[in-house]
C-alpha atoms as a PDB file:
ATOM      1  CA  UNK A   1     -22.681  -3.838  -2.745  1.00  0.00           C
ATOM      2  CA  UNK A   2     -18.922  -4.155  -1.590  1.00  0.00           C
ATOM      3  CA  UNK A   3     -17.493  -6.996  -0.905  1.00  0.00           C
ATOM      4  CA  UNK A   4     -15.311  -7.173   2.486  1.00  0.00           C
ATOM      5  CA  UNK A   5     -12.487  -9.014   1.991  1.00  0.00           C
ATOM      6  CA  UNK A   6      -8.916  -8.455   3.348  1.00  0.00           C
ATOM      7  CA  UNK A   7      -7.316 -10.170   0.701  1.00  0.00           C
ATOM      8  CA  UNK A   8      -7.180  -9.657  -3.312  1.00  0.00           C
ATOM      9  CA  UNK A   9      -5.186  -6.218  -4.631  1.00  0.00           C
ATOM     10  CA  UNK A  10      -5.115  -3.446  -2.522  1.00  0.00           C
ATOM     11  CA  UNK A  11      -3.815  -0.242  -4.218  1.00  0.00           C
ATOM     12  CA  UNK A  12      -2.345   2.376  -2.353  1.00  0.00           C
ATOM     13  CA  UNK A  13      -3.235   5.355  -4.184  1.00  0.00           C
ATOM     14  CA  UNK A  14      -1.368   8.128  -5.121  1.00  0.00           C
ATOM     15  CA  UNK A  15      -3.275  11.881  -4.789  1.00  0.00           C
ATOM     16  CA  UNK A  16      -3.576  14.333  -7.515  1.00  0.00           C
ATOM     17  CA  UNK A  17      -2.496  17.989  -6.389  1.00  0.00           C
ATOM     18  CA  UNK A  18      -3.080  21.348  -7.613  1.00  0.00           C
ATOM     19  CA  UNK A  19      -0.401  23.690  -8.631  1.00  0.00           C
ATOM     20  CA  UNK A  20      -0.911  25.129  -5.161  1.00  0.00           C
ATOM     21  CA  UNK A  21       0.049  21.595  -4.018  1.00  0.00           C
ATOM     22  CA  UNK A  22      -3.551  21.446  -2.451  1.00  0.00           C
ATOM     23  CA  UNK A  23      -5.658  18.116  -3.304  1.00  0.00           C
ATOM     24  CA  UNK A  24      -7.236  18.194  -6.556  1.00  0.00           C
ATOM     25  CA  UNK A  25     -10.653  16.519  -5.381  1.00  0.00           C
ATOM     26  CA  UNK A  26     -12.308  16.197  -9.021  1.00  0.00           C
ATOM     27  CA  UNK A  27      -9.343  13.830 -10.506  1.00  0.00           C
ATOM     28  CA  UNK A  28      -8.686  11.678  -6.551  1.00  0.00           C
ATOM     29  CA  UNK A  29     -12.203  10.774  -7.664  1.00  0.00           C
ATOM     30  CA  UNK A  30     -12.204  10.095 -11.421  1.00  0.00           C
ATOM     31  CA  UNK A  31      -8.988   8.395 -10.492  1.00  0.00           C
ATOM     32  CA  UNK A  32     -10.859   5.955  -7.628  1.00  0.00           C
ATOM     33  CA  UNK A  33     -13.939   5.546  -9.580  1.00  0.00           C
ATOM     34  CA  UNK A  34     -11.455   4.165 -12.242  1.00  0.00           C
ATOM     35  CA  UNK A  35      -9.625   1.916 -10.151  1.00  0.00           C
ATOM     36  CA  UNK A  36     -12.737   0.345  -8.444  1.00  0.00           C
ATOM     37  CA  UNK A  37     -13.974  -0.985 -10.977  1.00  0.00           C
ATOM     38  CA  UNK A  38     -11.627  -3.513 -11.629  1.00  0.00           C
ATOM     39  CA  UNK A  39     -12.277  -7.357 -10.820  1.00  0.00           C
ATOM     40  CA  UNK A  40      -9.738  -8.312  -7.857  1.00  0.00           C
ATOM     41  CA  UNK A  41      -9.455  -4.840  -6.434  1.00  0.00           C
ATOM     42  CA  UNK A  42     -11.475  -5.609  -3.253  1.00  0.00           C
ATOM     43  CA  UNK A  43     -10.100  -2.752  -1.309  1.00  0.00           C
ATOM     44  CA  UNK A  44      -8.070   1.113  -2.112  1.00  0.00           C
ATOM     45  CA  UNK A  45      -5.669   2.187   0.574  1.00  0.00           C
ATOM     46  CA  UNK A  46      -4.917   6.074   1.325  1.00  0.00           C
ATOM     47  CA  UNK A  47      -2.498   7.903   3.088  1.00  0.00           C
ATOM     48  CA  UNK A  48      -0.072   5.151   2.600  1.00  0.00           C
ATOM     49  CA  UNK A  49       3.656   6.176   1.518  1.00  0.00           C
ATOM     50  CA  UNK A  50       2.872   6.613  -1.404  1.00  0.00           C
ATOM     51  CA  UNK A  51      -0.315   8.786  -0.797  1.00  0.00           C
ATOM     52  CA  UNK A  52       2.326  10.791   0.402  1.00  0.00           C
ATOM     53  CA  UNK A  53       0.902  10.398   4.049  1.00  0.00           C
ATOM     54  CA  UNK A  54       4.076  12.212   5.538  1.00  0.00           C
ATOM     55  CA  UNK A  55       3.409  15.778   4.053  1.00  0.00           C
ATOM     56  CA  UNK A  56      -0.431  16.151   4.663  1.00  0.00           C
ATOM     57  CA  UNK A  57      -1.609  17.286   8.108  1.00  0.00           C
ATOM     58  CA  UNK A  58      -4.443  15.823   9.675  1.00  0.00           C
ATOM     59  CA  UNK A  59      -7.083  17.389   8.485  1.00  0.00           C
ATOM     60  CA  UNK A  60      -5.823  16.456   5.344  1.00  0.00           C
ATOM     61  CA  UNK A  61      -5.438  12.878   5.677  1.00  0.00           C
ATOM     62  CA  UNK A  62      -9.088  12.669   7.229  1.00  0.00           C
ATOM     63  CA  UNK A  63     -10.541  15.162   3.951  1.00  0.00           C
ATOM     64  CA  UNK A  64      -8.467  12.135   1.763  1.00  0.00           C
ATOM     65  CA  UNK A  65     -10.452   9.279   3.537  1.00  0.00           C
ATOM     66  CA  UNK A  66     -13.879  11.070   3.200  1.00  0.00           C
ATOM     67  CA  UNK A  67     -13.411  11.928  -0.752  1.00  0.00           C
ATOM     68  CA  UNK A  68     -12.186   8.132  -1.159  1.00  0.00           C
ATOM     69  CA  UNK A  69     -15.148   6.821   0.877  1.00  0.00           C
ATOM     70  CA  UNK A  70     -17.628   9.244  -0.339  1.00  0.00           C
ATOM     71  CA  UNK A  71     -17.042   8.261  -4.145  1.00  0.00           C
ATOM     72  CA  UNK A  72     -15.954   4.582  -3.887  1.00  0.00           C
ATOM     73  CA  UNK A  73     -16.967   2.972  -0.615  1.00  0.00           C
ATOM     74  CA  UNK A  74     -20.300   1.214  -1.372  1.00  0.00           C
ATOM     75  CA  UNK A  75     -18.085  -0.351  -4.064  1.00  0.00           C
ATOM     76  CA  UNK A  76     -14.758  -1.221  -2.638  1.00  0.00           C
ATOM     77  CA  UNK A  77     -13.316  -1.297   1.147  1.00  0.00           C
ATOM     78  CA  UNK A  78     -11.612   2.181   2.480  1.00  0.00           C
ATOM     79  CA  UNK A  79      -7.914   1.965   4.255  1.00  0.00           C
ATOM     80  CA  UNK A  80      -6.108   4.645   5.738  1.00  0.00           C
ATOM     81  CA  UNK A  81      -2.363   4.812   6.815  1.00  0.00           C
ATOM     82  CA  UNK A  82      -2.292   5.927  10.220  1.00  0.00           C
ATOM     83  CA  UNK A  83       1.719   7.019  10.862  1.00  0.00           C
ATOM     84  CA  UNK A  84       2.567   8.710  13.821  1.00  0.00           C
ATOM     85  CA  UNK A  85       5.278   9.131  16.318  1.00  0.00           C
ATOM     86  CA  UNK A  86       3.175   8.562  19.581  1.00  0.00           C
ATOM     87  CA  UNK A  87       0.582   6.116  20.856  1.00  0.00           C
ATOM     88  CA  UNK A  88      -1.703   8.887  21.555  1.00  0.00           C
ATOM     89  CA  UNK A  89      -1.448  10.402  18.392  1.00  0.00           C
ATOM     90  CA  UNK A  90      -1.727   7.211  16.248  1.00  0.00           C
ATOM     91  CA  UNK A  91      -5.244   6.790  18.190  1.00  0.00           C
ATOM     92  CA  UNK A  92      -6.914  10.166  16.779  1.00  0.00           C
ATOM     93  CA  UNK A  93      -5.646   9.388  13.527  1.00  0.00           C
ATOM     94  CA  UNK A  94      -7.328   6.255  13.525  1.00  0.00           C
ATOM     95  CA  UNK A  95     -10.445   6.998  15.060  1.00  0.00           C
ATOM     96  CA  UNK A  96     -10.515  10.080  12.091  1.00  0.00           C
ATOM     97  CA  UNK A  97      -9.828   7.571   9.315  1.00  0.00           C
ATOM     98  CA  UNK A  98     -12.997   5.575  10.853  1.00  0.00           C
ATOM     99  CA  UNK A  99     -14.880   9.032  11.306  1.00  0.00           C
ATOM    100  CA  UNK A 100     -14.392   9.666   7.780  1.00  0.00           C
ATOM    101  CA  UNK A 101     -15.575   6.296   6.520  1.00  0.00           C
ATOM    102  CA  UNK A 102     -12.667   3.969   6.755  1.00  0.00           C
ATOM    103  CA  UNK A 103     -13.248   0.341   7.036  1.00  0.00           C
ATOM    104  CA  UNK A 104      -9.653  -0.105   8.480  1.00  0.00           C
ATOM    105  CA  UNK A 105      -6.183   1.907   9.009  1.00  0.00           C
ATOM    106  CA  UNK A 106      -2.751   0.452   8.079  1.00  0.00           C
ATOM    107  CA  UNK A 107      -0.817   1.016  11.138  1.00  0.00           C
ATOM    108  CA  UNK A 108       2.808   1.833  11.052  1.00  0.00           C
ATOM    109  CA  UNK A 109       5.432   1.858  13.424  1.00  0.00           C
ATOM    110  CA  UNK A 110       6.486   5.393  14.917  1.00  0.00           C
ATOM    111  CA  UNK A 111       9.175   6.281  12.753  1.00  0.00           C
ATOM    112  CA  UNK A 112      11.284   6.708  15.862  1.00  0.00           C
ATOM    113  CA  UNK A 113      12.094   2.986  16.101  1.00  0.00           C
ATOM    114  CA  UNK A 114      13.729   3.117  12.635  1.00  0.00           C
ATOM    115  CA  UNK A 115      16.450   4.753  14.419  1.00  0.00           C
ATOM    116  CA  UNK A 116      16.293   3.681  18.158  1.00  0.00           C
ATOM    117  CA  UNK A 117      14.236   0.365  17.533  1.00  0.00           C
ATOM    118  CA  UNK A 118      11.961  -0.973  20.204  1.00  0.00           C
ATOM    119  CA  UNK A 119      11.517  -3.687  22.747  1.00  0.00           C
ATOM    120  CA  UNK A 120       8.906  -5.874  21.239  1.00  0.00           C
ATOM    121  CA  UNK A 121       6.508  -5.583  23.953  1.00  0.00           C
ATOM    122  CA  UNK A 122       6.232  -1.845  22.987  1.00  0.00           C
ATOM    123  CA  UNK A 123       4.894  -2.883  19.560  1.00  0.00           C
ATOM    124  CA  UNK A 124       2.570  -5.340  20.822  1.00  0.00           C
ATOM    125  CA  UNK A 125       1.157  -2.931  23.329  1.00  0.00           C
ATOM    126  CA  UNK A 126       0.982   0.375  20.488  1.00  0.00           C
ATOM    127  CA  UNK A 127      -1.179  -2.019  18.478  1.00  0.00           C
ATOM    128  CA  UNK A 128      -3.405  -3.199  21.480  1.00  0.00           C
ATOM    129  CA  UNK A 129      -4.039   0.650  22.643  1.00  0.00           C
ATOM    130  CA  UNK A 130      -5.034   1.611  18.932  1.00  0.00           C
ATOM    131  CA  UNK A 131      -7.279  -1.053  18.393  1.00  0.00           C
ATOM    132  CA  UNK A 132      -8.812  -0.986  21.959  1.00  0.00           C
ATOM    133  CA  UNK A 133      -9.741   3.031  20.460  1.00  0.00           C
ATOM    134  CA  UNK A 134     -11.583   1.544  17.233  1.00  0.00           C
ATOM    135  CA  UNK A 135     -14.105  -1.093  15.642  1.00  0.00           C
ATOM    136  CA  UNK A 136     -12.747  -1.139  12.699  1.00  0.00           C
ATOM    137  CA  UNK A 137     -10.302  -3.385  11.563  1.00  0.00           C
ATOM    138  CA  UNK A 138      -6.263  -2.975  11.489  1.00  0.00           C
ATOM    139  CA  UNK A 139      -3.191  -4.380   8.919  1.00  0.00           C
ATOM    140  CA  UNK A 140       0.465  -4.666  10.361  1.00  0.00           C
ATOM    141  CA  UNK A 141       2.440  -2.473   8.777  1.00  0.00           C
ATOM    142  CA  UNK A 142       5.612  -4.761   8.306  1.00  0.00           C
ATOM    143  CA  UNK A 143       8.730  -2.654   7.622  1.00  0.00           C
ATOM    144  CA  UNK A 144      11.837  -4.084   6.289  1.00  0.00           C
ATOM    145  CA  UNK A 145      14.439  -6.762   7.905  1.00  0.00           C
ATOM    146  CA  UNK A 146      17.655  -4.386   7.495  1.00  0.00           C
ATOM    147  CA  UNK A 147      15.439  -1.546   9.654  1.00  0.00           C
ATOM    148  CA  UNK A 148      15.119  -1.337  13.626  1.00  0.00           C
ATOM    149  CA  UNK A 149      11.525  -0.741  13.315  1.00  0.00           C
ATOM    150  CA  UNK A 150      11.213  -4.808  11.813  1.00  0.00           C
ATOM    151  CA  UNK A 151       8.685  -6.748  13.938  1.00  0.00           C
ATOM    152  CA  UNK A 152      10.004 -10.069  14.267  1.00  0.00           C
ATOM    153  CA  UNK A 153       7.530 -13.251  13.563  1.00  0.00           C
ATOM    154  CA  UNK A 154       7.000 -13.617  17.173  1.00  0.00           C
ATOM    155  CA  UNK A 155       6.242 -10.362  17.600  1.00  0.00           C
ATOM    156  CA  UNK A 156       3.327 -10.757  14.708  1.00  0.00           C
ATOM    157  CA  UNK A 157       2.213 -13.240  16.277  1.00  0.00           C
ATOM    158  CA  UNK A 158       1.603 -11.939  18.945  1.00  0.00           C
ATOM    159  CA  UNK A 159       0.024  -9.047  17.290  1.00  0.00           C
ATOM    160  CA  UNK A 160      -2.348 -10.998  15.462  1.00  0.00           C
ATOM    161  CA  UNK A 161      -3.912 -12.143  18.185  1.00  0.00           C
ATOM    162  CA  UNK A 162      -5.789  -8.826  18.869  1.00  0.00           C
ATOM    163  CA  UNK A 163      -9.536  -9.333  17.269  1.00  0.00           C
ATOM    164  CA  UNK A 164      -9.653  -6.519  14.670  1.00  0.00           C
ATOM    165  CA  UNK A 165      -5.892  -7.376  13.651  1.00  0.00           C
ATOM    166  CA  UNK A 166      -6.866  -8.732  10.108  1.00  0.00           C
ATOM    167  CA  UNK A 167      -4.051  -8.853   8.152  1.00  0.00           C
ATOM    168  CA  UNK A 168      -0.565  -8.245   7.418  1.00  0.00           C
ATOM    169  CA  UNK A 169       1.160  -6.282   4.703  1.00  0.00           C
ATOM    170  CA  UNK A 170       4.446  -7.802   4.400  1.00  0.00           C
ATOM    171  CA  UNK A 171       7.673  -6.272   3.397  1.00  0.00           C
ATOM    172  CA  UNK A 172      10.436  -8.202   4.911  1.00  0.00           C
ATOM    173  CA  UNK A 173      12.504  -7.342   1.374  1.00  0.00           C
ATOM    174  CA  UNK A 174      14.675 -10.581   2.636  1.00  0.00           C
ATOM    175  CA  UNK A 175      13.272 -13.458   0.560  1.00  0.00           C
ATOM    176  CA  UNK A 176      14.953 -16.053   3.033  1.00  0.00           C
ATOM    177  CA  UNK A 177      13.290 -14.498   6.268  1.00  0.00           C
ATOM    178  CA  UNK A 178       9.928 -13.820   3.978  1.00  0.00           C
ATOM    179  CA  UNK A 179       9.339 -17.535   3.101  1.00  0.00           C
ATOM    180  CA  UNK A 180      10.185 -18.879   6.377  1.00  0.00           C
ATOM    181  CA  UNK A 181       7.846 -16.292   8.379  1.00  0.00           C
ATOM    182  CA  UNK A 182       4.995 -16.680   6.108  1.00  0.00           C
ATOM    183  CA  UNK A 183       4.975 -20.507   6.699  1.00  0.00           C
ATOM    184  CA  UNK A 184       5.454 -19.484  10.637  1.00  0.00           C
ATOM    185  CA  UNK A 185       2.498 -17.176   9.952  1.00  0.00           C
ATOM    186  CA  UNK A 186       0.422 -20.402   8.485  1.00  0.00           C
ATOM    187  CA  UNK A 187       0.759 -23.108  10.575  1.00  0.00           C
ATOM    188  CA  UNK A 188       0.952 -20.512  13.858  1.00  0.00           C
ATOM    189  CA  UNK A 189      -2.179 -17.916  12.455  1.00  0.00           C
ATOM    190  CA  UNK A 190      -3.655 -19.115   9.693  1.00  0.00           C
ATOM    191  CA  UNK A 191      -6.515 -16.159  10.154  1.00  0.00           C
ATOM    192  CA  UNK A 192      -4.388 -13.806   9.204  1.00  0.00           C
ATOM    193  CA  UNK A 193      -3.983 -12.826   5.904  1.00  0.00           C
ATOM    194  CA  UNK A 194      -0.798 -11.514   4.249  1.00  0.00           C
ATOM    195  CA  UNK A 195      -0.360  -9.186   1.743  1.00  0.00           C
ATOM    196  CA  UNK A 196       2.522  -9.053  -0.067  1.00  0.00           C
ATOM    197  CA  UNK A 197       4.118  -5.043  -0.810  1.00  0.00           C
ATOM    198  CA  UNK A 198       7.225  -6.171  -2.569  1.00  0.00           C
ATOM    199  CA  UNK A 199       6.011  -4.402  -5.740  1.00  0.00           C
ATOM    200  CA  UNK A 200       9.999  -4.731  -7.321  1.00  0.00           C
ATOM    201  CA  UNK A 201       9.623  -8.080  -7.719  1.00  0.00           C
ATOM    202  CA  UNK A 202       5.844  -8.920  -7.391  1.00  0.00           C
ATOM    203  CA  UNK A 203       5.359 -12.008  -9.112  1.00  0.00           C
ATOM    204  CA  UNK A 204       8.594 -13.213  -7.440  1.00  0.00           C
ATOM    205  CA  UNK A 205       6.708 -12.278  -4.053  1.00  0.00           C
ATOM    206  CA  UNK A 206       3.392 -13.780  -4.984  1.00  0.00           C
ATOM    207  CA  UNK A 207       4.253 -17.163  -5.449  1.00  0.00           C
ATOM    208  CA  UNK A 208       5.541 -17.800  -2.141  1.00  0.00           C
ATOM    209  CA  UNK A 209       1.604 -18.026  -1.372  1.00  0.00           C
ATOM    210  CA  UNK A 210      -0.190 -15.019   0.060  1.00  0.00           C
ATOM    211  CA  UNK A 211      -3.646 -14.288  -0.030  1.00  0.00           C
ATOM    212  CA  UNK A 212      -3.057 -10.889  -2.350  1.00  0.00           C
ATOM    213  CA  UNK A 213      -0.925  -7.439  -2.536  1.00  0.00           C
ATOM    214  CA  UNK A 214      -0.973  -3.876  -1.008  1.00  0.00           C
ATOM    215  CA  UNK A 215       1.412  -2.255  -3.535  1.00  0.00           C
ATOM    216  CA  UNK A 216       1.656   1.461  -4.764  1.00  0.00           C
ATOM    217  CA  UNK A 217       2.549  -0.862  -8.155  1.00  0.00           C
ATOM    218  CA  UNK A 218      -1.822  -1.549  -8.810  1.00  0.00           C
ATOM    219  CA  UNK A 219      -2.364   2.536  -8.677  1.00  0.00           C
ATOM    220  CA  UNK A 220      -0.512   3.098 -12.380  1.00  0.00           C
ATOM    221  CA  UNK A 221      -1.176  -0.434 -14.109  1.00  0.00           C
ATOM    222  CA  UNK A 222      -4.222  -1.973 -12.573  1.00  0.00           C
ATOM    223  CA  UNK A 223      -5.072  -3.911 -15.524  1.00  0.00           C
ATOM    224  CA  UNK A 224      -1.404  -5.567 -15.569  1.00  0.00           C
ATOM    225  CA  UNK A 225      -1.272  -6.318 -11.604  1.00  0.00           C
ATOM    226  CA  UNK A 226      -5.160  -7.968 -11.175  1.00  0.00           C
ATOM    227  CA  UNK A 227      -4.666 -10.329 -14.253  1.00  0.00           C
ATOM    228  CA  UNK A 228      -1.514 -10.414 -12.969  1.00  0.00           C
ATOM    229  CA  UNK A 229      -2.685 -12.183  -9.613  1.00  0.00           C
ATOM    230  CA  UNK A 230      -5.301 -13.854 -10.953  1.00  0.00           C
ATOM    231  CA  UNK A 231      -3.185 -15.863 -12.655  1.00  0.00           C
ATOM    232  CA  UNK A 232      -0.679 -16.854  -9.702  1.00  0.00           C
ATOM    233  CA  UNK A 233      -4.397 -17.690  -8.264  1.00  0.00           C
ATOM    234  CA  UNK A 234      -4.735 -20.219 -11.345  1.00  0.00           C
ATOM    235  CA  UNK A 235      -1.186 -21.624 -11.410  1.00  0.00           C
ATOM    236  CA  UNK A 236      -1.097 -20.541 -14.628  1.00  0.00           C
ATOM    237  CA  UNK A 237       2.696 -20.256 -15.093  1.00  0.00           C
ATOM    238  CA  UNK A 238       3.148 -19.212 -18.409  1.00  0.00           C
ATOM    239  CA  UNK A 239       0.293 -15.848 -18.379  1.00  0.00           C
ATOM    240  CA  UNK A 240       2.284 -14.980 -15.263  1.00  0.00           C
ATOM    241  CA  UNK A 241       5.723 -14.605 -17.230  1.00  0.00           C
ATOM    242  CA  UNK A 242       3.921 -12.876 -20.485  1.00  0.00           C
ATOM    243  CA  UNK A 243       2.599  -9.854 -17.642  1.00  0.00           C
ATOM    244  CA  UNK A 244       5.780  -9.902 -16.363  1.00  0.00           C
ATOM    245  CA  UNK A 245       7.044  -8.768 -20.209  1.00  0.00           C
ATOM    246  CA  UNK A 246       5.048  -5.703 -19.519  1.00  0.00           C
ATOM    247  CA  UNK A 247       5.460  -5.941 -15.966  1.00  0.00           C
ATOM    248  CA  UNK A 248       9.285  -5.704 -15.662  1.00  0.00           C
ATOM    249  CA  UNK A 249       9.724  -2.492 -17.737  1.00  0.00           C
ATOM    250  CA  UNK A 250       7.547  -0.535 -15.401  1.00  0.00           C
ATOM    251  CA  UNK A 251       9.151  -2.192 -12.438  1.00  0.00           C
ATOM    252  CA  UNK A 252      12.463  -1.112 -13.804  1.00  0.00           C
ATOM    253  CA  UNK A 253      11.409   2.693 -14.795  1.00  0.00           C
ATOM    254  CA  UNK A 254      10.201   2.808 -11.086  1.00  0.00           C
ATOM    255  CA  UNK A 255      12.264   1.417  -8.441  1.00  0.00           C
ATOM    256  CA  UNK A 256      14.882   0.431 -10.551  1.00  0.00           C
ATOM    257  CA  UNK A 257      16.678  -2.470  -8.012  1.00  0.00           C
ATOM    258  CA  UNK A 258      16.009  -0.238  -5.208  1.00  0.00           C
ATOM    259  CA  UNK A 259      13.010  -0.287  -2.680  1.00  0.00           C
ATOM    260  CA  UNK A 260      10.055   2.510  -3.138  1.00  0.00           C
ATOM    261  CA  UNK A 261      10.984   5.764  -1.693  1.00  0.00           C
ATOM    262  CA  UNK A 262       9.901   9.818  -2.324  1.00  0.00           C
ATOM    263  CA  UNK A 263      11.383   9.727  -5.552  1.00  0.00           C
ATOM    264  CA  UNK A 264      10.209   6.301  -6.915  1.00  0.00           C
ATOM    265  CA  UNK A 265       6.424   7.499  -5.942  1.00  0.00           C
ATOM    266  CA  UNK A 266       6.970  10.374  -7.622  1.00  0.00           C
ATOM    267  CA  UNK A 267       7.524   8.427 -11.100  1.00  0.00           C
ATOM    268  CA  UNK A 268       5.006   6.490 -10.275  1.00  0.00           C
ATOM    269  CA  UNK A 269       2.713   9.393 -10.113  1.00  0.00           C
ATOM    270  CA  UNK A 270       4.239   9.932 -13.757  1.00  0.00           C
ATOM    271  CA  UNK A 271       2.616   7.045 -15.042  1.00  0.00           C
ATOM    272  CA  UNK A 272      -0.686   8.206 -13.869  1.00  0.00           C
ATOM    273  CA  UNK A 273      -0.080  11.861 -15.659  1.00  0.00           C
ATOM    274  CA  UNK A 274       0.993   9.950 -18.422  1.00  0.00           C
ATOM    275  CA  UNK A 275      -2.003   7.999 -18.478  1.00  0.00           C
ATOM    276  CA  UNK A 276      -4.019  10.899 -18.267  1.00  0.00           C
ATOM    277  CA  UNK A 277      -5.648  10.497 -14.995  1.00  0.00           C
ATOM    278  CA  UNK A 278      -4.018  13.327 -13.782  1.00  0.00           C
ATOM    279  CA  UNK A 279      -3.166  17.017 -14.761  1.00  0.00           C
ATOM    280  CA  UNK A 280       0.181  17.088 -13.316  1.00  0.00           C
ATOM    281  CA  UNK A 281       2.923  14.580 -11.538  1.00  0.00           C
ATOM    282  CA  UNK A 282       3.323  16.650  -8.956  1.00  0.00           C
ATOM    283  CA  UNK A 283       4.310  15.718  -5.596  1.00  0.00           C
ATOM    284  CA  UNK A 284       5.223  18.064  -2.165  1.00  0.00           C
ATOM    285  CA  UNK A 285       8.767  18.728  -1.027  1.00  0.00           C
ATOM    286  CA  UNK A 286      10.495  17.432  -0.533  1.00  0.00           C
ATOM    287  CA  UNK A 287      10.606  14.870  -3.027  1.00  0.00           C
ATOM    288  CA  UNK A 288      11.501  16.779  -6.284  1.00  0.00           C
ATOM    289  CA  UNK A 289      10.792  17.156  -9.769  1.00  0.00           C
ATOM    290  CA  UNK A 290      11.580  14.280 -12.061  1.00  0.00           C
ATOM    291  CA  UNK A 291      14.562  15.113 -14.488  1.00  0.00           C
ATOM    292  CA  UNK A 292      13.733  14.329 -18.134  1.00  0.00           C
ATOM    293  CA  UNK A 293      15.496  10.768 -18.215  1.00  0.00           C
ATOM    294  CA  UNK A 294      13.190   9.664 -15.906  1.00  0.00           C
ATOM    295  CA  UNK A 295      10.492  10.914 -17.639  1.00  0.00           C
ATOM    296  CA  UNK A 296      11.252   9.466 -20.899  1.00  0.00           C
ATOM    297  CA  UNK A 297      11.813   5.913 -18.703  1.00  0.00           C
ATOM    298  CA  UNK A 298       8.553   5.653 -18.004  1.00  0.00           C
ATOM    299  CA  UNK A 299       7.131   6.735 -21.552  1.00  0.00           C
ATOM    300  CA  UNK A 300       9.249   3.363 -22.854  1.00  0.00           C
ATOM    301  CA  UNK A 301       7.999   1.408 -19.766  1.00  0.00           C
ATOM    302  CA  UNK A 302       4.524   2.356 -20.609  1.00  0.00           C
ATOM    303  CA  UNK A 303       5.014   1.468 -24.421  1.00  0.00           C
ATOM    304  CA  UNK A 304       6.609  -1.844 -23.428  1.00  0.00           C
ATOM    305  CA  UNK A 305       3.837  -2.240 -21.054  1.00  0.00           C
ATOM    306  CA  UNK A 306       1.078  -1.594 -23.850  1.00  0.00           C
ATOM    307  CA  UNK A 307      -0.400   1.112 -22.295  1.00  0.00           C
END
């Protein structure tokens, strides 16, 4: 029986594709199965950025969500991205990713406002109207500082408030801003629980105090991230900088200094073929093939790493 919790690690998978660049069904589920079944993975997350949410359709984002929930749901909670550029819109993607057996969507802002921005009452009222359409529960999608589409702490607050707002999965990617609004967050909605997606510096992220991670980083190295937390859970300093040994390399072969993007989930994807979970790294246009450097970066990483 699963346990529903909105905090602990919440990978955000990547998806296996075909040479046809169709979804290879057999390996998304080995690949889930696999990940379930690790202790402080309470929840997988598809159609996130680095599920590569932006080139599937709809029908393809919902088929995602049913494979996902079909093979690992009893075991682990479901979360779908929902990204879309209207209100309207964003509300039949969510009520498909409950339809298909979701136990919440990941709501991010219409990419629109990380060109325009918005005023804030627009964001507060996008996430009332999507959750009014649902009973299942929602995370904030927090984007950046340095981007227009950045919901301020007020803003969050505000946000929050809505009854199946559970958590947050914040990505500020300023540490001075991050600390301060997660102490905000706290004292102001101490409910709400925040999820950390710096997966470039993880550890670094973690300690501020959050209740867990929803990183693309726990869908390659699993085994390094959970004993990874577990041990900011136990103050246990000195197992936290061991990991990061193994961590860093991998860290380093992926984003480099550099935020996650098309090209740093497509090495990340790398790891997994690497691993052997999956045929091919593959990923749509158009994010291209890695160059041969890269691949041989994240055959050290993974020696480094142990794995």
């Amino acid at each position: 029986m699963k346990k529903v919790s909105w905090e602990n690690i919440f990978p955000a998978i990547s998806i296996p594709l075909n040479e046809d660049f169709s979804i290879n069904e057999q390996e998304l589920r080995k690949y889930v199965a696999w990940l379930a079944d690790f202790e402080g993975i309470d929840g997988l997350v598809c159609n996130g950025h680095t599920g590569e949410i932006t080139s599937f359709n709809r029908e393809e984002r919902k088929r995602i969500v049913e494979i996902v929930a079909d093979e690992v749901g009893d075991r682990v909670m479901i979360i779908s991205g929902v990204c879309a550029e209207g209100t309207l819109e964003a509300i039949d993607h969510a009520r498909d990713a409950q339809d298909a057996g979701a136990d919440g969507i990941l709501l991010m802002p219409p990419h629109i406002w990380l060109r325009f921005g918005m005023k804030q009452s627009s964001a507060v009222t996008f996430f009332k109207k999507v959750a009014d359409a649902i009973d299942i529960g929602i995370i904030i999608h927090l984007y950046p500082y340095s981007t227009k589409a950045f919901y301020p702490v007020e803003t969050v607050l505000e946000i929050s408030k809505i009854e199946n707002v559970k958590a947050l999965k914040i990505g500020t990617r300023q540490m001075a801003v991050y600390e301060r609004d997660i102490r905000i967050l706290r004292e102001q909605a101490p409910e709400l629980k925040i999820l950390t997606c710096h997966d470039e510096y993880l550890l670094s992220s973690m300690y501020v105090g959050v209740d867990g991670a929803l990183i693309g980083f726990g869908n390659c190295i699993p085994e390094l991230i959970t004993e990874a937390w577990q041990a900011v859970k136990a103050n246990d300093f000195v197992k936290t900088r061991e990991l990061q040994e193994k961590i860093f390399p991998m860290a380093e072969a992926i984003y480099g200094i550099g935020q996650p993007s098309g090209e740093a989930h497509a090495r990340m994807k790398e790891v997994i073929h690497q691993r052997g979970f999956f045929t091919t790294g593959l990923m749509r246009e158009p994010v291209m093939p890695l160059d041969q450097d890269e691949v041989k970066k994240v055959k050290y990483a993974l020696t480094k790493a142990g794995l």
